[in-house]
Protein backbone atom coordinates (compact mmCIF):
# COMPACT_ATOMS: atom_id res chain seq x y z
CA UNK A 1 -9.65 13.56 -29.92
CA UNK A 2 -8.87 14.63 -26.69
CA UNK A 3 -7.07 12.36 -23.18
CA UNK A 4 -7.33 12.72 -19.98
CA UNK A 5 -4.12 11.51 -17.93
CA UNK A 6 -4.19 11.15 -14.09
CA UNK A 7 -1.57 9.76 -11.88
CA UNK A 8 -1.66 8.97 -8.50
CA UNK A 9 0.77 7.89 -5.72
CA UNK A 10 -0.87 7.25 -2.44
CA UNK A 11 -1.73 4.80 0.05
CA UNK A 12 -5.11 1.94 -0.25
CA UNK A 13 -6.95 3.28 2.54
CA UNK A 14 -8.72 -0.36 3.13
CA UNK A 15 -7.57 -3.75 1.67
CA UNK A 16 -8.64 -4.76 -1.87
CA UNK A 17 -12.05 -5.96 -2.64
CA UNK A 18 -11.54 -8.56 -5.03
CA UNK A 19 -15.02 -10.42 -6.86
CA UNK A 20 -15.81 -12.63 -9.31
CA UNK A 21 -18.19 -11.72 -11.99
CA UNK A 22 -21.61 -13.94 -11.66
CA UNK A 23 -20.81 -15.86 -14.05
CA UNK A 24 -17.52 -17.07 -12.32
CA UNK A 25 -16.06 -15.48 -15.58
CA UNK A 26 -12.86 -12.35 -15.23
CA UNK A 27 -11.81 -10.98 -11.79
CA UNK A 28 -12.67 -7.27 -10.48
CA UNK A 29 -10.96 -5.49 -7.98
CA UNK A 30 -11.98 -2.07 -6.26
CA UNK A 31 -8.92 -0.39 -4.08
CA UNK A 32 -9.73 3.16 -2.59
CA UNK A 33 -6.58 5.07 -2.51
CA UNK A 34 -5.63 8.16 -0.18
CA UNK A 35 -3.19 10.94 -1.96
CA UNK A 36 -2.02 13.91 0.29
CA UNK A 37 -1.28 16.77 -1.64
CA UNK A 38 0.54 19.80 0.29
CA UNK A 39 1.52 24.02 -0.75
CA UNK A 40 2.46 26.94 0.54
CA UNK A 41 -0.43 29.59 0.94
CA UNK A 42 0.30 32.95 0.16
CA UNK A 43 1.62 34.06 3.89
CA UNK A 44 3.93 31.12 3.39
CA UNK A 45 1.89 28.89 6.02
CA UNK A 46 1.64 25.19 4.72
CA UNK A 47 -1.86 23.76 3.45
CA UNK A 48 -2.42 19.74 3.38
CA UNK A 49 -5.78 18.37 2.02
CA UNK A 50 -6.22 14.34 1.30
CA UNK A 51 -7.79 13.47 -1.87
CA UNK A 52 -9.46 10.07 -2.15
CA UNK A 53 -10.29 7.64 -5.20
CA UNK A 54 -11.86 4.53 -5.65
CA UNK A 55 -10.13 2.52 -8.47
CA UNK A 56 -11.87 -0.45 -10.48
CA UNK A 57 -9.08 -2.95 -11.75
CA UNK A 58 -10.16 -6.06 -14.36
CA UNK A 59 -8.88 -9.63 -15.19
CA UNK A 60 -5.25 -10.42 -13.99
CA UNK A 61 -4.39 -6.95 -12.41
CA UNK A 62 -7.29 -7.30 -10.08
CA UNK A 63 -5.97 -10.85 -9.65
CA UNK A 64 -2.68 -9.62 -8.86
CA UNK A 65 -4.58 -6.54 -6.52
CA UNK A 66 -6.87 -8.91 -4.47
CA UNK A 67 -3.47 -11.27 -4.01
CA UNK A 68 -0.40 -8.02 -3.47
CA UNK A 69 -2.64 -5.47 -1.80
CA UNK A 70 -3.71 -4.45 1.35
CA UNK A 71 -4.41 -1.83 3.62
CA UNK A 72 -1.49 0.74 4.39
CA UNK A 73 0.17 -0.38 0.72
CA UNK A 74 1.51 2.22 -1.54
CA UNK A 75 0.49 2.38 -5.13
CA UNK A 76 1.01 4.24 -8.47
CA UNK A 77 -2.08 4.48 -10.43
């Protein structure tokens, strides 16, 4: 068996999207987070590229996204 493990600190790039299932059953939550990443190139010149992921959250932590975050907010995923 094999894992994966990311981690991410960035910034939500838009508030939370927070829904209730049809059923008016568990909570989900979709935040779209911004993470800068920066390096020295060879010649010693700085590089910056912005990476970008949309994260689903479930149940209480969407909840707790929809209510906590918004736009501008930094996270660790």
């Amino acid at each position: 068996m094999s894992h994966n493990l990311f981690q991410f600190i960035g910034n939500l790039t838009r508030d939370a999207d927070l829904r209730q299932s049809e059923n008016g059953g568990s909570s989900r939550a979709l935040i779209d987070i911004a993470v800068n990443r920066a390096w020295r190139a060879q010649g010693g010149e700085r590089q910056e590229v912005t990476d970008y992921f949309r994260i689903k959250c479930f149940g209480a932590l969407a909840d707790n996204a929809g209510k906590y975050l918004g736009k501008g907010s930094k996270v660790f995923v």
